[in-house]
Protein backbone atom coordinates (compact mmCIF):
# COMPACT_ATOMS: atom_id res chain seq x y z
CA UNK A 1 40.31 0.64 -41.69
CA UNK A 2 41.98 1.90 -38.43
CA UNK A 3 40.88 4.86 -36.82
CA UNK A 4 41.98 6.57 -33.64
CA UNK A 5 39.13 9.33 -32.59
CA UNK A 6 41.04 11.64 -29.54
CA UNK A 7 38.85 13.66 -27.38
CA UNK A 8 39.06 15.33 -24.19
CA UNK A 9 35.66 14.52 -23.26
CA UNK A 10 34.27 11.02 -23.00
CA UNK A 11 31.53 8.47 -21.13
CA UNK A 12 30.04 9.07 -18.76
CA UNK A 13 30.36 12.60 -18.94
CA UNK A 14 27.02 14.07 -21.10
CA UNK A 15 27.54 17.04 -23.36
CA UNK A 16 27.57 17.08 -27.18
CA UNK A 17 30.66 16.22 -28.09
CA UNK A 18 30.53 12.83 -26.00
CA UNK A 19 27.42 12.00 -27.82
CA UNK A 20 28.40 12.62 -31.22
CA UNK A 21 31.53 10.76 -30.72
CA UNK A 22 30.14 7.58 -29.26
CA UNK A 23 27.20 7.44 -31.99
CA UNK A 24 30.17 7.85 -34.22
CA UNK A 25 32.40 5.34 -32.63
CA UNK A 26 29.57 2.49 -32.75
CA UNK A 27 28.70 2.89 -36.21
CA UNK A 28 32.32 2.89 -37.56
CA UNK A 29 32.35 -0.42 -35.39
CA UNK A 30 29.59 -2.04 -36.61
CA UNK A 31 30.40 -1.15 -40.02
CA UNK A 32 33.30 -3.14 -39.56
CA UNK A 33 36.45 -0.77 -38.92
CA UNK A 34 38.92 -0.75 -36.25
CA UNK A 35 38.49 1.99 -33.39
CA UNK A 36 40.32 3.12 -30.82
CA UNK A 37 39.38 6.25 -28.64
CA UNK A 38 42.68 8.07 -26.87
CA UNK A 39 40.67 10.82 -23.49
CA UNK A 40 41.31 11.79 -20.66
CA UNK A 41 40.17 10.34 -17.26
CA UNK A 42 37.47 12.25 -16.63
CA UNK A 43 35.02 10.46 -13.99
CA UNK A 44 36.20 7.06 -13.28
CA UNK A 45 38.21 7.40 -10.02
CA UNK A 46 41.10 9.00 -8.79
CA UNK A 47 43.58 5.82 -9.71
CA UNK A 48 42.48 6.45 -12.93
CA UNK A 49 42.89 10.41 -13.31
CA UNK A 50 46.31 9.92 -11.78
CA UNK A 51 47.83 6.79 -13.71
CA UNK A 52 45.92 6.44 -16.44
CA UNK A 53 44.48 3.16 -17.87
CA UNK A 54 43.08 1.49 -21.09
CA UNK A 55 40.11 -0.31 -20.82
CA UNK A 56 38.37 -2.48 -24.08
CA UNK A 57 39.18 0.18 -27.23
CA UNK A 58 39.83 3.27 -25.03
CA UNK A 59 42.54 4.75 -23.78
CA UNK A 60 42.46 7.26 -20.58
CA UNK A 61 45.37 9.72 -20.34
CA UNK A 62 46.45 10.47 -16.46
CA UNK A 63 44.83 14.40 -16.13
CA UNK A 64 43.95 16.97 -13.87
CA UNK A 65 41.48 19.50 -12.76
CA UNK A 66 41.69 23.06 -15.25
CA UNK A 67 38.47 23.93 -13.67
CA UNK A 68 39.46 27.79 -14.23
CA UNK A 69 39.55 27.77 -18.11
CA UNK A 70 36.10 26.04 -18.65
CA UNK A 71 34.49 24.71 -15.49
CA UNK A 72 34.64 21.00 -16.02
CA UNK A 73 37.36 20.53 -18.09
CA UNK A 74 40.94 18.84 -17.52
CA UNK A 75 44.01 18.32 -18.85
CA UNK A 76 46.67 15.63 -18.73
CA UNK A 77 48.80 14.87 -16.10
CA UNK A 78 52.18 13.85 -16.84
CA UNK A 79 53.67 12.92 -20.87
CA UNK A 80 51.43 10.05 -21.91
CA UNK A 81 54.63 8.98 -24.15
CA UNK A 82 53.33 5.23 -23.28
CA UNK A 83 49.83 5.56 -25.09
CA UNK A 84 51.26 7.79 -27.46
CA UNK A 85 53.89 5.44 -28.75
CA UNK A 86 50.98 2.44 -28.62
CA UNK A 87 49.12 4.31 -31.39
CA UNK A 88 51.81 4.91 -33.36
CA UNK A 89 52.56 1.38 -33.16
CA UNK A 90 48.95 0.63 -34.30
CA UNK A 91 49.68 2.46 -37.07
CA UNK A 92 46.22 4.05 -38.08
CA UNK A 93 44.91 5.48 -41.51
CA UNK A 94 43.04 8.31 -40.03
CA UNK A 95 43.17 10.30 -36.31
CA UNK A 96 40.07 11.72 -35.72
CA UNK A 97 40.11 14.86 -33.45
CA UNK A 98 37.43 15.89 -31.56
CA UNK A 99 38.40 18.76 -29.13
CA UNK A 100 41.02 21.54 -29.62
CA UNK A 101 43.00 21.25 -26.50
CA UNK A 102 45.38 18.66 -24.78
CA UNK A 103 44.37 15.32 -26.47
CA UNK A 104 44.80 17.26 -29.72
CA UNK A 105 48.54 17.52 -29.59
CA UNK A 106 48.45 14.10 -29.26
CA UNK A 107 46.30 13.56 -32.49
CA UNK A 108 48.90 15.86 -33.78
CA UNK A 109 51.97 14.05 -32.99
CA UNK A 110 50.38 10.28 -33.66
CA UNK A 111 49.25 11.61 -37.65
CA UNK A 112 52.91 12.98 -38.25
CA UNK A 113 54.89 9.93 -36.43
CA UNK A 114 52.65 7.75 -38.36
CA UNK A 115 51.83 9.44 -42.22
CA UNK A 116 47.78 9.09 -41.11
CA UNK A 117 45.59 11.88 -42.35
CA UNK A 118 44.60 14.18 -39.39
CA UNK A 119 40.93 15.33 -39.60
CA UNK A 120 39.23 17.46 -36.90
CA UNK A 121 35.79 18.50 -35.99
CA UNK A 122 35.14 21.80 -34.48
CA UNK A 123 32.41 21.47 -32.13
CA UNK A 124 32.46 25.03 -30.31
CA UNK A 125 32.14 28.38 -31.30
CA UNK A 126 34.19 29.53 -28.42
CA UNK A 127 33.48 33.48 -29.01
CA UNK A 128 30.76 32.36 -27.22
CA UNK A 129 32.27 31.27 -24.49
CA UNK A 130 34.17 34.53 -23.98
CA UNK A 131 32.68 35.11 -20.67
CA UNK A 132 34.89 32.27 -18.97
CA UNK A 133 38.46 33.89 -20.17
CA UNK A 134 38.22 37.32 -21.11
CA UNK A 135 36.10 40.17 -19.29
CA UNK A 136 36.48 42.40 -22.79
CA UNK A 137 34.12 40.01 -25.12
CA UNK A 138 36.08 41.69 -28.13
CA UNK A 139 39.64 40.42 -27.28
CA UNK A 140 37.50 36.69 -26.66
CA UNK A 141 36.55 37.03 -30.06
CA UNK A 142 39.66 38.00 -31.54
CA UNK A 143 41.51 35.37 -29.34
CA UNK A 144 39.21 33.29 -30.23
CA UNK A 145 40.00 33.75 -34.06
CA UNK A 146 43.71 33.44 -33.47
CA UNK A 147 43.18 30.25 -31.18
CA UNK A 148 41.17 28.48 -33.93
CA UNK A 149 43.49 29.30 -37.27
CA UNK A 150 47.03 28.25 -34.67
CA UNK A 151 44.55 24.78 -34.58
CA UNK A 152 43.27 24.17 -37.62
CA UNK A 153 45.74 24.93 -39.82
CA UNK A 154 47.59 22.09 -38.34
CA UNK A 155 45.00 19.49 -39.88
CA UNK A 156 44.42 18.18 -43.16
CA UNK A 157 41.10 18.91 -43.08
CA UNK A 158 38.21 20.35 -40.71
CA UNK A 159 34.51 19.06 -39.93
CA UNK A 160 31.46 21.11 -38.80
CA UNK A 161 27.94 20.18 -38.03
CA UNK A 162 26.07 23.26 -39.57
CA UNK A 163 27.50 25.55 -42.32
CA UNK A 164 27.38 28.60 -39.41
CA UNK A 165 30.27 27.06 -38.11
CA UNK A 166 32.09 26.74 -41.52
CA UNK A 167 31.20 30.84 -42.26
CA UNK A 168 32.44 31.29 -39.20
CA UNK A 169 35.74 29.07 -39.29
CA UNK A 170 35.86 31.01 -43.30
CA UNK A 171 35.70 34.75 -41.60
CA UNK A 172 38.36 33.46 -39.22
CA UNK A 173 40.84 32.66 -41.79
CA UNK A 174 40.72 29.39 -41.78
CA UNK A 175 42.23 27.81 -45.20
CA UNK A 176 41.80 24.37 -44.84
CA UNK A 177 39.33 22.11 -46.90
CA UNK A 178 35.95 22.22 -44.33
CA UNK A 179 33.20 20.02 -44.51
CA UNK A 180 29.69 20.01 -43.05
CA UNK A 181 28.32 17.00 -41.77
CA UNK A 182 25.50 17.22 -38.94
CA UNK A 183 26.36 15.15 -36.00
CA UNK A 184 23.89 12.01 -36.16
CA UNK A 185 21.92 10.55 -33.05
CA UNK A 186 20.52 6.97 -32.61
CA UNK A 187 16.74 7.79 -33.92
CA UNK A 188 15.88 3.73 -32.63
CA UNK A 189 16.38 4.34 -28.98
CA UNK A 190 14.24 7.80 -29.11
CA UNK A 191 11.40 5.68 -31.38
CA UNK A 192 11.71 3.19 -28.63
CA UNK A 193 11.03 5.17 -25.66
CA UNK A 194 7.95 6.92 -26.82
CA UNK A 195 5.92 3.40 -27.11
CA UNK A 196 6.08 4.43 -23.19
CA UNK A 197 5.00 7.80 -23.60
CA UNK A 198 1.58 9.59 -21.72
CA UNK A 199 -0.37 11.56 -23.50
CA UNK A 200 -1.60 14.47 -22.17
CA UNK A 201 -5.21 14.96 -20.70
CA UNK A 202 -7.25 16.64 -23.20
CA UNK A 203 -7.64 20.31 -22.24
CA UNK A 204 -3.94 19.77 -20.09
CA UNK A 205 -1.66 22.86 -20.48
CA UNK A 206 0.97 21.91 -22.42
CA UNK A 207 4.46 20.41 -20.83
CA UNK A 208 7.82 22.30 -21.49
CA UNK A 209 10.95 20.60 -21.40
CA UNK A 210 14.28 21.45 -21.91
CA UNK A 211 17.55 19.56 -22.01
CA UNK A 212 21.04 20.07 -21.79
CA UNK A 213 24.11 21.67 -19.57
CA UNK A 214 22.91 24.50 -17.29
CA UNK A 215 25.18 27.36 -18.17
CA UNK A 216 25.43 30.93 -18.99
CA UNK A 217 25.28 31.05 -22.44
CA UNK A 218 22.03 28.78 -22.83
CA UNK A 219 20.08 31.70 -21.64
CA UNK A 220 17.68 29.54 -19.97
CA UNK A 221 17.16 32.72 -17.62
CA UNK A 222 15.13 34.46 -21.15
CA UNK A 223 12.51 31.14 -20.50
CA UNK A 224 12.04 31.62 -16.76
CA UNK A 225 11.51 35.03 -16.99
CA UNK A 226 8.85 34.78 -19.81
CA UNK A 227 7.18 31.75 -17.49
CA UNK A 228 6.66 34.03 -14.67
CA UNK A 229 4.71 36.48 -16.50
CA UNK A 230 0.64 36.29 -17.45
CA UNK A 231 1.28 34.38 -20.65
CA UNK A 232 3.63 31.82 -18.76
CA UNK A 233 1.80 31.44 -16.02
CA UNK A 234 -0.29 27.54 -17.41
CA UNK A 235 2.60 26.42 -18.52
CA UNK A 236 5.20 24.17 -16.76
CA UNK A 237 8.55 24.07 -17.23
CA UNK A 238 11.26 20.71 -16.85
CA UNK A 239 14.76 21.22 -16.78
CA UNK A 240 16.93 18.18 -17.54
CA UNK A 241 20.55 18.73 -17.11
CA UNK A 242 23.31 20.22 -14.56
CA UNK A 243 26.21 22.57 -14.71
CA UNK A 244 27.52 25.76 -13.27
CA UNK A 245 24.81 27.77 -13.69
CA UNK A 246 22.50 26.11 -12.19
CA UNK A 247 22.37 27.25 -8.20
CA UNK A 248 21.71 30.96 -10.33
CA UNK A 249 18.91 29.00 -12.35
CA UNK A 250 17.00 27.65 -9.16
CA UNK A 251 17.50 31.10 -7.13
CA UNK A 252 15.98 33.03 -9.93
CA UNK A 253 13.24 30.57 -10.26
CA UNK A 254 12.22 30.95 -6.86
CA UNK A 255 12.54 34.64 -6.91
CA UNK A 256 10.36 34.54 -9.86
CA UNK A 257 7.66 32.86 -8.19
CA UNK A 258 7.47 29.66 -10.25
CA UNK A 259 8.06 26.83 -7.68
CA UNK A 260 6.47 23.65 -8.99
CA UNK A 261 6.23 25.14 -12.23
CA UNK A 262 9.94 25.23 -12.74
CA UNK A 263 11.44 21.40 -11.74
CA UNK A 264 15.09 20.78 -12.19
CA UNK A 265 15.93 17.07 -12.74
CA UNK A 266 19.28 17.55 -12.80
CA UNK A 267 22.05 15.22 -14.91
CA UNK A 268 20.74 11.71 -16.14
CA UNK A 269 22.58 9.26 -17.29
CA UNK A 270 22.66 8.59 -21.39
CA UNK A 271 20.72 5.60 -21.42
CA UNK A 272 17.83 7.47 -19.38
CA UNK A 273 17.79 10.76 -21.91
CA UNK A 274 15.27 9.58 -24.47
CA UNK A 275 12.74 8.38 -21.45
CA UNK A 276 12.95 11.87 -19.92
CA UNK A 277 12.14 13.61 -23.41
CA UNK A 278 8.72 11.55 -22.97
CA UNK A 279 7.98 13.61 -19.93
CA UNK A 280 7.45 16.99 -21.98
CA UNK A 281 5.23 18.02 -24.89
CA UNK A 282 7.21 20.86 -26.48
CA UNK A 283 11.43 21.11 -26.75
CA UNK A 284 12.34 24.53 -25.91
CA UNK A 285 15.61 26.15 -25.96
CA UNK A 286 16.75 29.60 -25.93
CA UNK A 287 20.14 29.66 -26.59
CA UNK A 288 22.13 31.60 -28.98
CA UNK A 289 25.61 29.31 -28.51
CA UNK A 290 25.11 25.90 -30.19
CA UNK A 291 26.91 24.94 -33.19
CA UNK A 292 24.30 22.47 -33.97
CA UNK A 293 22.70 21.04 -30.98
CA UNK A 294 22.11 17.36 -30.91
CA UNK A 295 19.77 17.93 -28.43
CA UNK A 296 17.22 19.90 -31.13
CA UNK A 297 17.49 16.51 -33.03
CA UNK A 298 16.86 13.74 -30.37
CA UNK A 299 13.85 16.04 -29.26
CA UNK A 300 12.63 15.49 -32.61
CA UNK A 301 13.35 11.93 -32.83
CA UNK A 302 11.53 11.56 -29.54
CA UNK A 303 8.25 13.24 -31.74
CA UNK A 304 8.30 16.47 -29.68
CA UNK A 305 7.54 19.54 -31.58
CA UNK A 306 10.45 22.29 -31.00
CA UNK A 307 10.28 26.01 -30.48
CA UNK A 308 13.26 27.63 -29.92
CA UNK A 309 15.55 30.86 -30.23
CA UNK A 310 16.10 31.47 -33.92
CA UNK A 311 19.83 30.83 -34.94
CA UNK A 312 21.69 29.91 -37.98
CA UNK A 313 22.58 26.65 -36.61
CA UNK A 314 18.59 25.84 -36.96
CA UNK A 315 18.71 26.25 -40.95
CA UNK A 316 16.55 22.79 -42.06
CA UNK A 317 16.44 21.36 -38.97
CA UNK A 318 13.78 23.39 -37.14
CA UNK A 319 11.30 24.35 -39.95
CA UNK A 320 8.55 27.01 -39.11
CA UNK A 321 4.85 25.86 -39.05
CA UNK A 322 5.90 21.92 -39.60
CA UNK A 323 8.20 20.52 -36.76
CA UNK A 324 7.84 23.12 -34.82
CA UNK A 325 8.97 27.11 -34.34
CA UNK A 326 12.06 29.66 -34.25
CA UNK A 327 11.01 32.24 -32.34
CA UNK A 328 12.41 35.71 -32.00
CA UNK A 329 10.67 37.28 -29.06
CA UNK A 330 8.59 36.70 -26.63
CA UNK A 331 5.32 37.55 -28.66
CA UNK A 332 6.32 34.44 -31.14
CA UNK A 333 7.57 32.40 -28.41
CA UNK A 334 3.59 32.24 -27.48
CA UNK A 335 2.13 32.51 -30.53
CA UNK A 336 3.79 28.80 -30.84
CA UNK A 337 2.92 27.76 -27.81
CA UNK A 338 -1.07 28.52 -28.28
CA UNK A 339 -0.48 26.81 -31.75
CA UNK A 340 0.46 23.72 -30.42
CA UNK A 341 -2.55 23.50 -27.99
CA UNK A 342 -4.77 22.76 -30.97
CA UNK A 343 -4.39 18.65 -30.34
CA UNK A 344 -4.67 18.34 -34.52
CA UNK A 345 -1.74 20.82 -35.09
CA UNK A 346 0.15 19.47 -32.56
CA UNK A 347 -0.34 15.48 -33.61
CA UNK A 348 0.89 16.34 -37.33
CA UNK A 349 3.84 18.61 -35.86
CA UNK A 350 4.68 15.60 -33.89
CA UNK A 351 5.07 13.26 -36.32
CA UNK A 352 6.46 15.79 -39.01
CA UNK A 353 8.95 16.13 -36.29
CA UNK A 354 10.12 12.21 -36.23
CA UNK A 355 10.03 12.17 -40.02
CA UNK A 356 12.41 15.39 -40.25
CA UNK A 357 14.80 13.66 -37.51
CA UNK A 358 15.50 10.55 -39.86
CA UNK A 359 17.67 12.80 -42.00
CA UNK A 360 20.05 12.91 -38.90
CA UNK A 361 20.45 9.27 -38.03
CA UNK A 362 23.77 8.19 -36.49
CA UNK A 363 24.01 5.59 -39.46
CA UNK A 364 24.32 8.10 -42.48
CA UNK A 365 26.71 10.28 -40.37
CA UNK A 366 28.78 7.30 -39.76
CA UNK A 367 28.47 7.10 -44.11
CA UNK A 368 29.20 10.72 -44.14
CA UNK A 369 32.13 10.58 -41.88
CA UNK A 370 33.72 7.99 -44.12
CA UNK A 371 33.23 9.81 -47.35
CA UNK A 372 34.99 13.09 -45.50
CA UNK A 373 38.02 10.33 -45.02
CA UNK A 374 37.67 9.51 -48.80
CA UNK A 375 37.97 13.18 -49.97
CA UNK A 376 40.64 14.06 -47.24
CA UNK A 377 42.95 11.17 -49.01
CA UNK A 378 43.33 8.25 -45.89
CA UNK A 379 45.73 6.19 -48.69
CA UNK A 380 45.80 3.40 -46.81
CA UNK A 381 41.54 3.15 -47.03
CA UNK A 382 41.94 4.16 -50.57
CA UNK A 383 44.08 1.22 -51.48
CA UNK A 384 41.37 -1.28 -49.50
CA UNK A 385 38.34 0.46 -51.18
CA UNK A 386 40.18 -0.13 -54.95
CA UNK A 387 40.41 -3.79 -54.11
CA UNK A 388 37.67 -4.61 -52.87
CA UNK A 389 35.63 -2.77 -55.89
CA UNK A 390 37.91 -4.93 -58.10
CA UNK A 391 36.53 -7.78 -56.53
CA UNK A 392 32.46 -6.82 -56.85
């Protein structure tokens, strides 16, 4: 089966998206399918951002800077007519979007030069992202609405990673067929990097860590805040990640008073993720924004009890009194925390937390992902399935 996944994020930027595609893109390859991945040159050089290159499967489009829409982000640079008019030569069964801006339009036009089913998965509730386009948050959300419906009801079907999203995409309008399927991380390398792990010292206050992209909406300013005060004040806290927010992050941290307490590692590179999850005890997270987070899962893969900010989004991943907490103030926040400090509770949350991340392993959402192509009608891959069940 051919399949062209487009995305406006890719290696070696880290954020979500970039994971979930690349866990995706390996499986579908091992399992024996042709992929090809048309981005944007994000981080490999200015020759590259300006001309554009393909390098082994992928594709990078020539783009520029749109820093002033979503810090971080870009958008093409010239037509890309020459890349475009190599995948429709290619001729795939399926085109696999993965973000809702420029590389889109060219999933768009590849599906309809070329009769392949156009799928998308919505990664980002973007009414929570408001802050970075509209000062009124309810025009963001009602622009928001608009922006996704003009999107999605150009595909022929939609994916999301938690059923929020698909209430949410429903209350929007949205009319096309929409299917969950939870974004799947590579459980092995997580299992693999906590044969390294240190225990902590009996009697050791217990080690916080947090990972992701330092902005606004993560509300990682709610966990500094609660570290400063009496409760907070054994506990320390490790930060793994970068983005805009974080010169605010570090000044409020020193204001705060927490100096050592509060360390900020800043980005690491994918292959060095699972090692840093062995540096903390306890995942915590406090934002409100995620659509699913992957980074819940590989904390759990990694065997570190969670506790985090109660959301929808959570429903059967984080599961109260078992794999860890959702917490809805401060009080329960705590109350977790001094749970875990029993080295019996937290042993059995630990490994209750592995077991529960198996569920979420890159290799059924690869089998998931496939199925979605099934139901959405990829004739081509219907026609190769037939004969080779003729021939069991």
């Amino acid at each position: 089966m051919k399949i062209l996944i487009t995305t406006d994020w890719y290696a070696p930027s880290v954020n979500g998206v970039v994971t979930s595609v690349l866990n995706l893109e390996k499986k579908l390859r091992e399992q024996g399918h042709q992929v090809r991945v048309l981005t944007l040159a994000q981080n490999r050089g200015s020759q590259w951002r300006q001309q554009g290159k393909h390098e082994g499967n992928v594709w990078y489009l020539p783009s520029v800077g749109a820093g002033k829409i979503y810090p971080g982000a870009r958008s093409v640079w010239g037509a890309g007519r020459e890349f475009a008019r190599e995948m429709i030569a290619w001729k795939p069964d399926v085109v696999h979007s993965q973000c809702e801006f420029t590389t889109f339009w060219f999933a768009r036009k590849i599906a309809r030069a070329t009769g392949a089913r156009l799928l998308h998965t919505y990664h980002t509730v973007y009414e929570d992202y408001t802050h970075y386009f509209s000062p009124n948050r309810t025009f963001g959300k009602k622009a928001a609405a608009i922006f996704s419906r003009l999107v999605l009801g150009r595909v022929d079907g939609v994916i999301v990673p938690t059923v929020k999203v698909k209430r949410l995409l429903e209350s929007y309008g949205v009319r096309r067929p929409i299917w969950t399927v939870p974004s799947g991380i590579d459980c092995g390398k997580f299992a693999d990097a906590r044969m390294e792990r240190k225990e902590r010292q009996p009697g050791a206050p217990l080690r916080l860590i947090t990972v992701g992209r330092l902005a606004r909406e993560k509300n990682l300013e709610e966990l500094l805040i609660w570290l400063a005060g009496t409760k907070g004040s054994k506990y320390r806290l490790l930060v793994v990640g970068d983005g805009p927010y974080r010169p605010h992050l570090e000044a409020l941290s020193e204001r705060l008073g927490l100096g050592s307490r509060a360390e900020f590692a800043g980005m690491v590179s994918p292959e060095q993720v699972a090692a840093w999850y062995q540096k903390g005890d306890v995942f915590v997270c406090a934002s409100r924004s995620e659509t699913q987070g992957l980074t819940y899962l590989e904390a759990l893969a990694a065997g570190l009890p969670a506790v985090c900010r109660a959301d929808e989004c959570l429903e059967g991943v984080i599961l109260d009194g078992r794999n860890g907490w959702q917490y809805h103030n401060r009080t329960e926040f705590f109350d977790a925390l001094e749970h875990l400090e029993d080295p019996q509770v937290y042993h059995h949350m630990a490994l209750q937390a592995r077991v529960s991340a198996a569920r979420f392993d890159s290799e059924r959402f690869a089998d998931r992902i496939l199925e979605v192509y099934r139901k959405a009608g990829a004739i081509r891959f219907l026609k190769e399935t037939a004969v080779k069940e003729q021939t069991v």
